[in-house]
Protein backbone atom coordinates (compact mmCIF):
# COMPACT_ATOMS: atom_id res chain seq x y z
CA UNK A 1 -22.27 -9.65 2.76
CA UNK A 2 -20.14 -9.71 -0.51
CA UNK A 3 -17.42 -12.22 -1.01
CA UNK A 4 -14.98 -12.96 -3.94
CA UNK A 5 -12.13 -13.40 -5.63
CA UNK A 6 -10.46 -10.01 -5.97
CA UNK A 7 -12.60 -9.53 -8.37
CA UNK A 8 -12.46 -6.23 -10.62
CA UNK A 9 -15.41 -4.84 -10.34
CA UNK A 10 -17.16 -3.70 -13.25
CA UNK A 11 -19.24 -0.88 -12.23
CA UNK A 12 -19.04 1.80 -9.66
CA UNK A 13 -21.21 -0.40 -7.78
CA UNK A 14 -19.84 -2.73 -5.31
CA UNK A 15 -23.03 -4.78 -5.05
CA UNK A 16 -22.35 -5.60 -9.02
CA UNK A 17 -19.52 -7.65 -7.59
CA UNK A 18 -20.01 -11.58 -8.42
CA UNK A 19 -17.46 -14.62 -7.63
CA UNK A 20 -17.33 -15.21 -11.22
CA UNK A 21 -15.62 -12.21 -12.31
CA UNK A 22 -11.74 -12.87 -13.61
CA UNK A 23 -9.16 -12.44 -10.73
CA UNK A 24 -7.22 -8.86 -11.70
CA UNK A 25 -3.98 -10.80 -9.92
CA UNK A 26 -4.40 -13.77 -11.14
CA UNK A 27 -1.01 -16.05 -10.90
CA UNK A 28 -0.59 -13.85 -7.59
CA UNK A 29 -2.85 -14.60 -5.03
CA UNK A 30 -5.71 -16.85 -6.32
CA UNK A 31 -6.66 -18.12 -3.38
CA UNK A 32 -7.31 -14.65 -1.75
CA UNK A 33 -10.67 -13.49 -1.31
CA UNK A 34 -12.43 -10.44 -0.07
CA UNK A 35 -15.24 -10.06 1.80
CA UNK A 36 -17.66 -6.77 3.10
CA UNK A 37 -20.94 -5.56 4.10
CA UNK A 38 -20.55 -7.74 7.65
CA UNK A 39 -18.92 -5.56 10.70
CA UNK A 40 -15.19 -6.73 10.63
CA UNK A 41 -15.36 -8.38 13.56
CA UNK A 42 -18.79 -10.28 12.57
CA UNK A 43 -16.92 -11.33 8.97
CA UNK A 44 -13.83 -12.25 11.08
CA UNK A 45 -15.24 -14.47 13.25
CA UNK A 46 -17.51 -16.31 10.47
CA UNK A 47 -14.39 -17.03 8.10
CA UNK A 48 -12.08 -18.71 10.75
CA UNK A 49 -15.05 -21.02 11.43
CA UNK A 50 -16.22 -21.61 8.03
CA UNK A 51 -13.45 -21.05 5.95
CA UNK A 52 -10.38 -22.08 7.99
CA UNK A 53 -11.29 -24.22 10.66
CA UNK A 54 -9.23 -22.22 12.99
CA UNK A 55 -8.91 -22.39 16.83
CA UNK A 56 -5.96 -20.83 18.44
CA UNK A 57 -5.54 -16.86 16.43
CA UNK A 58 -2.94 -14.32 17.28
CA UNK A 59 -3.77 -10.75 16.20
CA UNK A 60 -1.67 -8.16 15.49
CA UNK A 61 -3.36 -4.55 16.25
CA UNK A 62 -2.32 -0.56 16.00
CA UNK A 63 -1.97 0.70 19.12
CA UNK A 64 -4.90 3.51 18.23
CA UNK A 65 -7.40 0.55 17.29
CA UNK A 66 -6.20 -0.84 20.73
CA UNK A 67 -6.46 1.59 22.95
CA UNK A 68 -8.56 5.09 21.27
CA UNK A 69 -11.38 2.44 19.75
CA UNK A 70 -12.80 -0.19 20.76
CA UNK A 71 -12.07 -1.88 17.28
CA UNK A 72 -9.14 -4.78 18.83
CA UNK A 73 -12.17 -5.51 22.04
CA UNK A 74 -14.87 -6.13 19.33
CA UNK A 75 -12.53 -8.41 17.73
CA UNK A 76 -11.81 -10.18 20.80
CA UNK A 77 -15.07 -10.48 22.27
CA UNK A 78 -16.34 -11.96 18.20
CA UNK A 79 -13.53 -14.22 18.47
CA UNK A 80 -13.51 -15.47 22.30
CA UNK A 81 -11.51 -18.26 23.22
CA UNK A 82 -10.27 -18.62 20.19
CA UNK A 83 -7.73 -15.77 20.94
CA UNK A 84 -4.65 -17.07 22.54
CA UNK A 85 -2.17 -13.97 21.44
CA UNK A 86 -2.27 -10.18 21.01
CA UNK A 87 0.58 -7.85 20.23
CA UNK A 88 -0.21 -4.47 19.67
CA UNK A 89 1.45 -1.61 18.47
CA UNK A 90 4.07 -2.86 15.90
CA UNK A 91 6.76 -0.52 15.19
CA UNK A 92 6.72 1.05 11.34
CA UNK A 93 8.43 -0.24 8.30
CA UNK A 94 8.34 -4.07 9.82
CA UNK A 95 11.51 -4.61 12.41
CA UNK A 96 13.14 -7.98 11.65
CA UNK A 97 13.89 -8.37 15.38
CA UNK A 98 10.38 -7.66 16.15
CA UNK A 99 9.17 -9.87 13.94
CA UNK A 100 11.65 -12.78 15.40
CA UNK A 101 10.20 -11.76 18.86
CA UNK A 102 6.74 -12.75 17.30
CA UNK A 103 7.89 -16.00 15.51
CA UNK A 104 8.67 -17.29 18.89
CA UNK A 105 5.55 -16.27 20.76
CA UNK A 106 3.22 -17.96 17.50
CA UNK A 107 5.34 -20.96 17.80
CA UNK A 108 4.73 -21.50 21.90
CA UNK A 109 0.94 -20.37 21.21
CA UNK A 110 1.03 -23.03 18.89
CA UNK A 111 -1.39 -20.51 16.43
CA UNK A 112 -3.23 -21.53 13.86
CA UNK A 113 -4.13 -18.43 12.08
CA UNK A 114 -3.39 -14.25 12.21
CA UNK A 115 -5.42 -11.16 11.96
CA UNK A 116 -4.08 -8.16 11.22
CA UNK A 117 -5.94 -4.96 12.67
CA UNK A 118 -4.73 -1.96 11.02
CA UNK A 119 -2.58 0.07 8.78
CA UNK A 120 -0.07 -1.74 5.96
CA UNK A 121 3.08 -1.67 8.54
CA UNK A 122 1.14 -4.71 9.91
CA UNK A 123 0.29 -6.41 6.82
CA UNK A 124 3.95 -6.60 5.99
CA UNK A 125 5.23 -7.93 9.32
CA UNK A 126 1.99 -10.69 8.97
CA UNK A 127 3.59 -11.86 5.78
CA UNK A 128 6.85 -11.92 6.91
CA UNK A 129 5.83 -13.70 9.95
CA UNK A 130 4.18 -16.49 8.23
CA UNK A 131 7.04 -16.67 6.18
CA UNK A 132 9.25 -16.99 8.51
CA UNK A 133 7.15 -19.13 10.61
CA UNK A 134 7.63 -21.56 7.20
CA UNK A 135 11.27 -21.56 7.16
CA UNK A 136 14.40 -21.78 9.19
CA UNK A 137 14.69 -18.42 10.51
CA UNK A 138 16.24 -17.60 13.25
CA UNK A 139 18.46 -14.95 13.47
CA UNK A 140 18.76 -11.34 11.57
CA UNK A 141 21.25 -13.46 9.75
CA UNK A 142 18.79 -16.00 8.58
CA UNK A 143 16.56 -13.34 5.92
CA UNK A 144 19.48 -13.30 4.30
CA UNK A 145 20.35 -16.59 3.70
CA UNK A 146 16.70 -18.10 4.10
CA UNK A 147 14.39 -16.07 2.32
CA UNK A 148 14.10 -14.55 -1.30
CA UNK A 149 15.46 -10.73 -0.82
CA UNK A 150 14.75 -8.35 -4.29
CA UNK A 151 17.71 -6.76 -4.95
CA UNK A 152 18.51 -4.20 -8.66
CA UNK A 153 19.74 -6.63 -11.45
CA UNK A 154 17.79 -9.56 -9.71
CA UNK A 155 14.10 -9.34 -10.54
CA UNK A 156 14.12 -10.67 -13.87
CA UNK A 157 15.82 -13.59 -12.25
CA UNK A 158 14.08 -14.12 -9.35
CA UNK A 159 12.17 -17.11 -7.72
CA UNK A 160 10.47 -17.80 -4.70
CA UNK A 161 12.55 -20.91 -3.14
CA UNK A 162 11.46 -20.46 0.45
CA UNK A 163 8.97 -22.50 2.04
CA UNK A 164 5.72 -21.16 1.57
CA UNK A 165 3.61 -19.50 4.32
CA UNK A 166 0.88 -22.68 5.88
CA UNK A 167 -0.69 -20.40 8.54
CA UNK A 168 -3.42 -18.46 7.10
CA UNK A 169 -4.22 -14.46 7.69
CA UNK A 170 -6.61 -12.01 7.41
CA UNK A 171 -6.41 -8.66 7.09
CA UNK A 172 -8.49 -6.28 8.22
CA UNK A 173 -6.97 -2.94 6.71
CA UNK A 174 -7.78 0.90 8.02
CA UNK A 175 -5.55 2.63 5.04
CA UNK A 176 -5.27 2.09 1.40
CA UNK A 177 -1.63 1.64 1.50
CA UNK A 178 -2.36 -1.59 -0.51
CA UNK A 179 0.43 -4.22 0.18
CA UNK A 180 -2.39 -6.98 1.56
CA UNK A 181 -2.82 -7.25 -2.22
CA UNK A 182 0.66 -8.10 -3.21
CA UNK A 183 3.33 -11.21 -2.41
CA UNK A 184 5.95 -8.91 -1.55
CA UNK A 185 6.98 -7.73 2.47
CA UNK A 186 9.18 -4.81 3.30
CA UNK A 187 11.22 -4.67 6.36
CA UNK A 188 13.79 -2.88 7.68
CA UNK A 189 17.28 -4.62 9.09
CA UNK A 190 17.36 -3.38 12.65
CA UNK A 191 21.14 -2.94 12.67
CA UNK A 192 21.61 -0.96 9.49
CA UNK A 193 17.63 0.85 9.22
CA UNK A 194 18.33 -0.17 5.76
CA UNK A 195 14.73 -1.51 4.30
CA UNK A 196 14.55 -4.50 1.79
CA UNK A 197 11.90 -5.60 -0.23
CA UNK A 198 11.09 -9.47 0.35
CA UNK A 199 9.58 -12.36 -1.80
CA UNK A 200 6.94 -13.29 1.24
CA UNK A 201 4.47 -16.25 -0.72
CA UNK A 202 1.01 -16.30 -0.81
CA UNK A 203 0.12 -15.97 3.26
CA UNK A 204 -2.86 -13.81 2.69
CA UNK A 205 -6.12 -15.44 2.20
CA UNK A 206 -8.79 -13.01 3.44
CA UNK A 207 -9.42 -9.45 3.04
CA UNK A 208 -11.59 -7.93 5.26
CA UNK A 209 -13.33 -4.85 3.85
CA UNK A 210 -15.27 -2.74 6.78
CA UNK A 211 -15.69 1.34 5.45
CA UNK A 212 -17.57 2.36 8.49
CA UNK A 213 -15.14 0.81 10.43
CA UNK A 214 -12.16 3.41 8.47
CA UNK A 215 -14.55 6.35 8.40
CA UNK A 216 -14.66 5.59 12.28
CA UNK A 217 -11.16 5.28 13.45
CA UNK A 218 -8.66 6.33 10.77
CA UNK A 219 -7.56 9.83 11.18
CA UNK A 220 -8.52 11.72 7.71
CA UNK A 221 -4.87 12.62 7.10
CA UNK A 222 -3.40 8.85 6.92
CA UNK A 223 -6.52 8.20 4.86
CA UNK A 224 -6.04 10.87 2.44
CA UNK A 225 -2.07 10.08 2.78
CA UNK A 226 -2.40 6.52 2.10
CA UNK A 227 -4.91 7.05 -0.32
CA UNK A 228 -2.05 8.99 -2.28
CA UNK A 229 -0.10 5.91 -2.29
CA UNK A 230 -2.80 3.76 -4.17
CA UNK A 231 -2.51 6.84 -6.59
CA UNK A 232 0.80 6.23 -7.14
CA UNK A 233 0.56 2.19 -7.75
CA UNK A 234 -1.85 3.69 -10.78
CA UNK A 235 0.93 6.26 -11.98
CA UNK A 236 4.16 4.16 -11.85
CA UNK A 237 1.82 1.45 -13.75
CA UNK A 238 0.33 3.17 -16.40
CA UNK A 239 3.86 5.32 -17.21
CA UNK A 240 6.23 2.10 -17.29
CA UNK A 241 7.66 1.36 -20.47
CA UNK A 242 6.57 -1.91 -19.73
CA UNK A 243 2.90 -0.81 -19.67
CA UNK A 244 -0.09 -2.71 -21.58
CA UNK A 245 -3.47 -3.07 -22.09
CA UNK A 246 -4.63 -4.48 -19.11
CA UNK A 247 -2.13 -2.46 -17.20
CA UNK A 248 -4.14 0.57 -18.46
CA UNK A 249 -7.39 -0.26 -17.97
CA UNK A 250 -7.00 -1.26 -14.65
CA UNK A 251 -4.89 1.81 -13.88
CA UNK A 252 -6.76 4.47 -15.47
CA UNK A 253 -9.85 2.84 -13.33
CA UNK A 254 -8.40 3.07 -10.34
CA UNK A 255 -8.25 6.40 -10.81
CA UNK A 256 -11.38 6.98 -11.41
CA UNK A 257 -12.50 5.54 -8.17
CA UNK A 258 -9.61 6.62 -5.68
CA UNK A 259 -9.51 10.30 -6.74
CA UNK A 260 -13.27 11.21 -6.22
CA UNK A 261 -13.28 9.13 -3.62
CA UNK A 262 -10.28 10.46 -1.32
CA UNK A 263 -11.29 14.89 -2.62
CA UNK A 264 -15.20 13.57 -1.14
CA UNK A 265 -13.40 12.92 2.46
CA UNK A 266 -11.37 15.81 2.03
CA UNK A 267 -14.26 17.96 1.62
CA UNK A 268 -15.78 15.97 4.39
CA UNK A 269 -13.54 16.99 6.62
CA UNK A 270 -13.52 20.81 5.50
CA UNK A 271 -17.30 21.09 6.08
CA UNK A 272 -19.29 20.90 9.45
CA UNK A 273 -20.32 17.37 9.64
CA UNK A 274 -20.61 17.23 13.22
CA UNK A 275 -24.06 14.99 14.51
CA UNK A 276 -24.05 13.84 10.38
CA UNK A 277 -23.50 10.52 8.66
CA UNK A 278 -19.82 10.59 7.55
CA UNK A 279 -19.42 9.10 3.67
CA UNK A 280 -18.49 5.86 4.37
CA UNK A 281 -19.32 4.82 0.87
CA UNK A 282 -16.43 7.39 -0.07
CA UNK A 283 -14.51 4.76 1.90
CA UNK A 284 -15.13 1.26 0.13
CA UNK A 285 -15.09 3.23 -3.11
CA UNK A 286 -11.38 4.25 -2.31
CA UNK A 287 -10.69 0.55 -1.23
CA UNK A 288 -11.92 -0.99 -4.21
CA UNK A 289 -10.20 1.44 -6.18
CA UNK A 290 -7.02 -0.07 -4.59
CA UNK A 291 -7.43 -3.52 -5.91
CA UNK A 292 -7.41 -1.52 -9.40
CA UNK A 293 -4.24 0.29 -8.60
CA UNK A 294 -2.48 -3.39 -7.53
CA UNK A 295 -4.21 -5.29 -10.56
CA UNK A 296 -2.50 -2.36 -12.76
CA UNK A 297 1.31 -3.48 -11.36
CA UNK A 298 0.68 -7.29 -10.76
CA UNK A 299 -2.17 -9.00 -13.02
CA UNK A 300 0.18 -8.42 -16.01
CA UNK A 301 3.63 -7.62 -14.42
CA UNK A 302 4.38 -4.01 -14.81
CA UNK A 303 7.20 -2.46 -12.85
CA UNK A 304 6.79 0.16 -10.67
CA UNK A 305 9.15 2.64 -10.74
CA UNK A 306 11.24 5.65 -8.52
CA UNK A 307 8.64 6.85 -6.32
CA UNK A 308 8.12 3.13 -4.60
CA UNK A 309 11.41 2.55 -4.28
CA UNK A 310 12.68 5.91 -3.11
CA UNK A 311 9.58 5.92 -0.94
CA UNK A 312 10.80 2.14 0.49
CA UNK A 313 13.69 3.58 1.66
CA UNK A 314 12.50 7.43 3.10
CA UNK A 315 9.85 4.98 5.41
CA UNK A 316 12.74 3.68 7.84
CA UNK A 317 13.34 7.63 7.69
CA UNK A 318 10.09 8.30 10.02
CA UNK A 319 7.82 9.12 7.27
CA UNK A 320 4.28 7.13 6.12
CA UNK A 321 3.87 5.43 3.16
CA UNK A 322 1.36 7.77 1.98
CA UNK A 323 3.75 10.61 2.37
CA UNK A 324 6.43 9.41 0.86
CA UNK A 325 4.06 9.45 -2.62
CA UNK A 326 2.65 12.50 -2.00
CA UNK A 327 6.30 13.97 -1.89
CA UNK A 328 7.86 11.69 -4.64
CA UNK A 329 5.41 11.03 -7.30
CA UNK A 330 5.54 14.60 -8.67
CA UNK A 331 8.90 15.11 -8.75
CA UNK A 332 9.61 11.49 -10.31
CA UNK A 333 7.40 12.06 -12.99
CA UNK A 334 8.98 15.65 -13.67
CA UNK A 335 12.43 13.94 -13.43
CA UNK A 336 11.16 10.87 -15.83
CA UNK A 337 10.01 13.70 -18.63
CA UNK A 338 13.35 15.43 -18.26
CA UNK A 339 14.93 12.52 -19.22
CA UNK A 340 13.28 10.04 -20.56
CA UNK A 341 12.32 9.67 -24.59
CA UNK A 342 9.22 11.36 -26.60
CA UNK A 343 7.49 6.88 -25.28
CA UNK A 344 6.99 8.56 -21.84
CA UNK A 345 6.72 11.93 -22.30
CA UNK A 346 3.45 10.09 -24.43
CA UNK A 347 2.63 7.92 -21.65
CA UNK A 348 2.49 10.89 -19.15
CA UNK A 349 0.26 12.80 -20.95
CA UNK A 350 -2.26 10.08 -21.85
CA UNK A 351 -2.39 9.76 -18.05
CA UNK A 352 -2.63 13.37 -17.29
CA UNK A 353 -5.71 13.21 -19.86
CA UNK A 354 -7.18 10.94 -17.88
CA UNK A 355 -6.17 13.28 -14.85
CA UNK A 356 -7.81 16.46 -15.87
CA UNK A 357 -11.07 14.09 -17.24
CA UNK A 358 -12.07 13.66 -13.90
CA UNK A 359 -14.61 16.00 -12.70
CA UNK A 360 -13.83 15.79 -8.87
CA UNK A 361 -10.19 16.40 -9.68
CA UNK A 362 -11.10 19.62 -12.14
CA UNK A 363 -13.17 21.20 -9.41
CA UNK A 364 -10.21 20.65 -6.89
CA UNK A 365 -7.29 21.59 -9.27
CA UNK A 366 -9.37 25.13 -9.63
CA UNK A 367 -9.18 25.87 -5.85
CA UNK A 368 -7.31 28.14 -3.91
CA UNK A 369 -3.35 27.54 -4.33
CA UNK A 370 -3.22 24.92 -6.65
CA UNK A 371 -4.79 26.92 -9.98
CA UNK A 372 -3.32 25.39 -13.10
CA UNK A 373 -2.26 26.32 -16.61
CA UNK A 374 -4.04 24.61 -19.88
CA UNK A 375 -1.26 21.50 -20.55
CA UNK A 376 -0.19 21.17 -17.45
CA UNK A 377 2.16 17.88 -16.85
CA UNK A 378 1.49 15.44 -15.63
CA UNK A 379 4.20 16.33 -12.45
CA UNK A 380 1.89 19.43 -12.31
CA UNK A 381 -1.57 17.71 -11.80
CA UNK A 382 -0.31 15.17 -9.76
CA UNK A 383 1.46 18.27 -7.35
CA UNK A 384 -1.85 19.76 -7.55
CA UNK A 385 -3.67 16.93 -6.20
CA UNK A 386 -1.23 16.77 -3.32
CA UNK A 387 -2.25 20.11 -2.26
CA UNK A 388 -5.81 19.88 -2.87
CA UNK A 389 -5.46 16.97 -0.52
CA UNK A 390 -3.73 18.52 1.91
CA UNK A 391 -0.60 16.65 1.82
CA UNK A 392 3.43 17.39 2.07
CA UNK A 393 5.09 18.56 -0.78
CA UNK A 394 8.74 18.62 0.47
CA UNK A 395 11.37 16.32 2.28
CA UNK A 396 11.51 19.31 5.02
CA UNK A 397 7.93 18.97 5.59
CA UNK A 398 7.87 15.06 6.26
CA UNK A 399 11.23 15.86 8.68
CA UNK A 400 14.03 15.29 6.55
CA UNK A 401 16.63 17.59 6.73
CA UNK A 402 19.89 18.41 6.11
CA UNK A 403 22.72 17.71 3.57
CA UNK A 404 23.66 14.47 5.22
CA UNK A 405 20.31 12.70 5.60
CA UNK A 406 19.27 13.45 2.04
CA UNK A 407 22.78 11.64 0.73
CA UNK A 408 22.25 8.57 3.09
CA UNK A 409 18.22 8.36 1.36
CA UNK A 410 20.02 8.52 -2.39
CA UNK A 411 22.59 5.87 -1.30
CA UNK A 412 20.03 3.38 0.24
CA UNK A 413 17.55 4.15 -2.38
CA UNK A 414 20.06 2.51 -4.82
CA UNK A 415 19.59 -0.82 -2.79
CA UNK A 416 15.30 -1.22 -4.25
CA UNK A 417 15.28 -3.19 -7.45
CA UNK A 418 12.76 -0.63 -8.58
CA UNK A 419 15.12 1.95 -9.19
CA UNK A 420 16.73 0.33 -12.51
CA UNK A 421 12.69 -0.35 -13.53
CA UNK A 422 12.09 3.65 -13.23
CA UNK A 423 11.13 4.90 -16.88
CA UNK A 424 14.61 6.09 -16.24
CA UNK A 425 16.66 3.51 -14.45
CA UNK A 426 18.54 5.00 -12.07
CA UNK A 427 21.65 3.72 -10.74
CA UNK A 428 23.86 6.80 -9.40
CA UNK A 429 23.75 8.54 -6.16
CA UNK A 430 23.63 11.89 -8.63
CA UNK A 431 20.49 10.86 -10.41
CA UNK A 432 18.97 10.70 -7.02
CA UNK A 433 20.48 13.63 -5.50
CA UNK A 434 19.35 15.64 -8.93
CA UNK A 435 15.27 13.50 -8.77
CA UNK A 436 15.61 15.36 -4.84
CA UNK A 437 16.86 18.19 -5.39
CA UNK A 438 12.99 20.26 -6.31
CA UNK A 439 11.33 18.72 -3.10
CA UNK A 440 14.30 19.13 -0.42
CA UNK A 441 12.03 21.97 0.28
């Protein structure tokens, strides 16, 4: 079994991997570690012996690892008596309400630690709920006075005043949506479906890594989908005017591991695999790639930019993270060249360089329907990948619809503080409306 620090790791190699490497989000969560090469359940019930003395654990669970897999019995029957709550099937985007309902169940449990089983929806309402679990919170009312909401002209400003989190989790992620890596929560306001981005401490403290356990239970599509949105932590890094060094390196790495890694399952899953091994090392490639993607935004701050924060608002919409990158990336980055300055015109192209240096990608970007042009943008490639990966391309094809729904999204996207970080802040309804108008499909 491998354990550390989020450490970067410096080869394609996971093994390679030693505690002493330097912590890519350093200042962010240094006391989060990762672990892999147990069975999740085996690594689960080591750690809350070992490294957290726990006795009385409440786990959150997707209702598919509940009730299609036996992932959420493996867990229990590793964990035994030491599992006094289970609530399964948590609704998408993080409900305030919901997450109230579970405040009050942890506090009459009297719990002592979570584990999340699942996709990134439940890594966000864990946060939250240790958060809240920290601090007076009470009512829908109470995130707003109580805890540290992001809002656009506030990030240079903000601070974390809220209690911290004391109850320690551990996630055990199936997607590569990549939030168990950051401090922030989004959640959605129940009475408006209006999603904010929140300041949620450092409640994370172990990351369970288990490939076979993805390659066995997550559908290929959210993989590839949410694989897309690790992409696009890499893109919005390395193109923000606010980019350096270690922003690149880490950024252009990611890539390197995420985008061979998510075209090998895709191929996969073209091919007749049936009674054959599946590529689980395609897998923990892709999830170590994350950390690269997140150490690209957070080890040195570096804004994202349009596509997350457009993409925080489409989720209370119905649509996956994943999907809301595969959609948005391209037609930010075509939107950011239109208008922005020769800087990230620059910046776009180094990172379509790195794009079209990529072997995997160069054999995919030559297939059927998504043949490209010598000099293609960087909008182009990253469209390209989309389809080689089989994923949506339009607002219509995620369900959006319609003249109203697509003025509501512009409106609320205004609300995510990473709109006026964009390459090209954007602060208008009409900017948005304009960003949109390519993809309404």
């Amino acid at each position: 079994m491998e354990t550390y620090r989020l450490a970067v790791p410096t080869s394609q190699n996971p093994s390679t991997i030693q505690s002493n490497h330097p912590n890519p989000l350093e200042g962010t969560f240094n006391n989060t570690h990762i672990t892999y090469g147990l069975p999740f359940q085996e690594a689960a019930a080591k750690h809350l012996v070992s490294t957290f003395d726990a006795s009385r654990v409440y786990i959150l669970a997707s209702r598919t690892l509940a009730t299609r897999f036996s992932a959420l019995q493996d867990l229990k029957d590793a964990l035994g008596a030491k599992v006094v709550g289970v609530k399964i099937g948590l609704k998408a985007h993080t409900s305030w309400d919901e997450v109230l309902e579970m405040k009050q169940e942890c506090v009459e449990l009297n719990v002592d630690a979570i584990v999340t089983l699942g996709g990134g929806s439940l890594t966000d309402a864990a946060k939250l709920l240790t958060l809240v679990l920290a601090n007076e919170v009470h009512t829908p009312a109470d995130f707003r006075t109580t805890l540290n909401i992001l809002l656009p002209n506030q990030l240079s400003t903000a601070a974390f005043t809220a209690h911290p989190p004391q109850i320690p989790v551990i996630c055990i992620p199936t997607t590569l949506s990549g939030g168990e890596y950051t401090h922030i929560a989004g959640a959605t306001e129940d009475a408006t479906a209006s999603k904010y981005q929140f300041m949620a401490g450092h409640g994370i403290r172990l990351l369970i890594l288990d490939g076979a356990l993805c390659a066995r239970t997550t559908p290929v599509r959210l993989w590839l989908a949410s694989g897309f949105r690790a992409v696009d932590h890499c893109v919005e890094a390395f193109v923000s005017t606010l980019a350096n060094r270690v922003t690149e390196e880490h950024a252009v790495k990611g890539l390197r591991m995420i985008v061979p890694a998510l075209l090998r399952v895709k191929a996969e899953a073209a091919a007749d695999t049936e009674g054959k091994d599946v590529d689980v090392d395609a897998r923990v490639q892709a999830q170590l790639g994350v950390i690269e993607g997140v150490a690209a935004t957070l080890r040195v701050y570096t804004p994202i930019g349009a596509s997350h924060a457009i993409g925080h608002m489409l989720g209370p919409f119905g649509v996956s993270h994943g999907e809301t990158s595969a959609v948005l990336l391209p037609a930010v980055c075509a939107f950011n060249a239109k208008h922005g300055g020769d800087s990230v015109t620059q910046r776009q192209a180094a990172l379509a360089k790195v794009l079209r240096g990529i072997p995997e990608f160069k054999a995919a970007a030559a297939g059927p329907g998504v043949a490209l042009q010598e000099g293609a943008s960087l909008a182009e490639l990253l469209r390209a990948l989309t389809k080689a990966l089989g994923l949506p391309t339009t607002l219509k094809e995620v369900g959006i619809e319609g003249a109203e729904v697509v003025q509501k999204l512009a409106e609320q996207s205004l609300l995510d503080p990473w709109m006026l970080e964009n390459p090209v802040p954007i602060s208008t309804k009409e900017q948005v409306l304009e960003l949109l108008e390519p993809i309404v499909g």
